[in-house]
Each structure stands twice: as structure tokens, then as C-alpha cells.
Protein backbone atom coordinates (compact mmCIF):
# COMPACT_ATOMS: atom_id res chain seq x y z
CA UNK A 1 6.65 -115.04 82.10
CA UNK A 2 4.25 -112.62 80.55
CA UNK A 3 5.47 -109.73 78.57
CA UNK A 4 4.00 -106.38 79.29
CA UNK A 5 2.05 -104.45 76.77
CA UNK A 6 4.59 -101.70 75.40
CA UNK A 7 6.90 -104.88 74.65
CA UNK A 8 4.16 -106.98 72.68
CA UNK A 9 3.56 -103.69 70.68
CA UNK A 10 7.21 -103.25 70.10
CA UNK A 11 7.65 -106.63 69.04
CA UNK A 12 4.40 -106.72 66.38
CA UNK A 13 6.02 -103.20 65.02
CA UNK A 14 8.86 -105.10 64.84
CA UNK A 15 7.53 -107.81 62.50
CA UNK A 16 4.90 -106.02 60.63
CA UNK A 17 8.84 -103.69 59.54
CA UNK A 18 10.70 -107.42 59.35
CA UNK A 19 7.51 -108.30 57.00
CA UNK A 20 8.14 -104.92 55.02
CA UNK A 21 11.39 -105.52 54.43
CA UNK A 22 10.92 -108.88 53.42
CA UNK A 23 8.58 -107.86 50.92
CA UNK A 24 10.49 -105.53 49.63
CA UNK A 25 13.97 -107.75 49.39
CA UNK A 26 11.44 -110.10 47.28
CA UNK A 27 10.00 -107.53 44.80
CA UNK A 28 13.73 -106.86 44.38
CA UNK A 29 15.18 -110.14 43.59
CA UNK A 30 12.01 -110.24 40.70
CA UNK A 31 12.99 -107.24 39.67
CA UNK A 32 17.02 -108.49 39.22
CA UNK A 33 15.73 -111.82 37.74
CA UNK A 34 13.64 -109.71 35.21
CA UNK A 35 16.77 -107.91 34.34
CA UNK A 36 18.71 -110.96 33.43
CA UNK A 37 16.11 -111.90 31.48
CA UNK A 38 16.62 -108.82 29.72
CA UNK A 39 19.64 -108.83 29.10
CA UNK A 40 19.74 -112.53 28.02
CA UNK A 41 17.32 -111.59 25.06
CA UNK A 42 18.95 -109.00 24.37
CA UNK A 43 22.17 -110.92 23.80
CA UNK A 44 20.51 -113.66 22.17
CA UNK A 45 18.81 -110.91 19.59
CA UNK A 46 22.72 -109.58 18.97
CA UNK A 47 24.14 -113.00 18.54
CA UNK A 48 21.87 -113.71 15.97
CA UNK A 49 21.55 -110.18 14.03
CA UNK A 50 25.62 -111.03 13.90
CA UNK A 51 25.30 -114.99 12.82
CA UNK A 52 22.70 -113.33 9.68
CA UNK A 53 25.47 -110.31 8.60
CA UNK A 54 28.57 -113.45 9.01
CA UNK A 55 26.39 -116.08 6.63
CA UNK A 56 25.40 -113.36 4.46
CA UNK A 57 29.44 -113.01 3.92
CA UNK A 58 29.97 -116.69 3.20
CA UNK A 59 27.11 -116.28 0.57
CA UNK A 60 28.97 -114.32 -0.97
CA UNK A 61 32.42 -115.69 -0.85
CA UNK A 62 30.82 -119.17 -1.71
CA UNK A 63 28.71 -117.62 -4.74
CA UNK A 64 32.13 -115.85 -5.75
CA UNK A 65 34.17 -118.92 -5.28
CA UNK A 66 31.72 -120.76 -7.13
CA UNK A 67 31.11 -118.00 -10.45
CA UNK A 68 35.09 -118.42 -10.42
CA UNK A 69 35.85 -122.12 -10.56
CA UNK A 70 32.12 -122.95 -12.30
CA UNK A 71 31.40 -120.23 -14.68
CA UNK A 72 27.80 -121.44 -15.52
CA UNK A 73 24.42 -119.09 -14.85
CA UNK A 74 21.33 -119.32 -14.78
CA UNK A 75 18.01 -120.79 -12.73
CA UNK A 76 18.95 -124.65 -12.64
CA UNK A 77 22.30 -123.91 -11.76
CA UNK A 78 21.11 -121.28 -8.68
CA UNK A 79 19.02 -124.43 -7.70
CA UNK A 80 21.48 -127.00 -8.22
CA UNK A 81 23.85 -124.98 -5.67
CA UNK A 82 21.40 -124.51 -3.23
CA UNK A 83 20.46 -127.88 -2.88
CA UNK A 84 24.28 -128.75 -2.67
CA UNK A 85 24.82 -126.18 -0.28
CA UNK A 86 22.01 -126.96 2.09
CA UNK A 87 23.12 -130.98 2.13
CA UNK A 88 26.54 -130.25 2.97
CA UNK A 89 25.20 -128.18 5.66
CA UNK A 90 22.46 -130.40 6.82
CA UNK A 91 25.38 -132.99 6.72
CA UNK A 92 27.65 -130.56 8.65
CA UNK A 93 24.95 -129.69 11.56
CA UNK A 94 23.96 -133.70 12.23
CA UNK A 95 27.72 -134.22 12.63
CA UNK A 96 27.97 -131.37 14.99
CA UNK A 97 24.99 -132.60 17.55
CA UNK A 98 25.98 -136.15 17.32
CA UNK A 99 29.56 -134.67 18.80
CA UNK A 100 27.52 -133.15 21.88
């Protein structure tokens, strides 16, 4: 069965639009990936800006707490804290991933 010419025409305009339109449903679903992407970072970016304004609260509380209960000043004790402060943390994050 041979198809006449006007069909064969009809059919390669109909895949050269099918091709189109597949192009076009592909530059799309880029597009929508891009997007997420987007809005990923841009979620990650507010997460963090809001984890730096909550520790920045707990310095304070802690260095309040501390001034309170230890009334002592200076460089060496600053340094003292910090180191105490960053152990217990360190401590606090290894006890946290071995839980995963």
C-alpha cells in the first residue's frame, strides 16, 4: 500500500509540528527545573540568614547568663569561654550525626 503524495506531506508537517512541540515541552521542563533550583537557594540563603540572627541571640543570652553567674572580665576569660563553648558544641554536633 503506497500512500499518495498530499498524505506523505501531511504526515512530515505533522512530525516536523510533533518535533516542535516536543522541543518546546523540553525547553519548558528546563525552564521549571531551573526554577526549583531557584527557589531552593533561595530558601537555603533564608534558612541560614535566620540560623545567624537565632545564634547571635544565644550569644547573647549565654554571654548574659554567663556575666551573671561568673562575674569575671577580661581577654583570658573571653577565651576561656569560647573554647568551652565551642567543645560543648563540637561535643553536641558529633552526638547529633552519630544519631542519623
Amino acid at each position: 500500500m503506497e500512500l499518495s503524495a498530499a498524505t506523505r506531506s501531511d504526515l512530515k508537517e505533522e512530525i516536523k509540528e510533533n518535533k516542535q512541540e516536543i522541543r518546546k515541552l523540553k525547553e519548558q521542563a528546563i525552564l521549571a527545573d531551573k526554577e526549583k533550583e531557584v527557589a531552593n537557594q533561595f530558601i537555603i540563603v533564608i534558612s541560614t540568614a535566620l540560623g545567624v540572627v537565632s545564634a547571635l541571640f544565644w550569644q547573647k543570652a549565654i554571654n548574659t547568663t554567663l556575666v551573671t553567674f561568673v562575674p569575671v572580665s577580661g581577654w583570658n576569660y573571653e577565651l576561656a569561654i569560647a573554647f568551652l563553648i565551642t567543645l560543648i558544641s563540637t561535643m553536641i554536633i558529633v552526638t547529633l550525626h552519630q544519631k542519623q
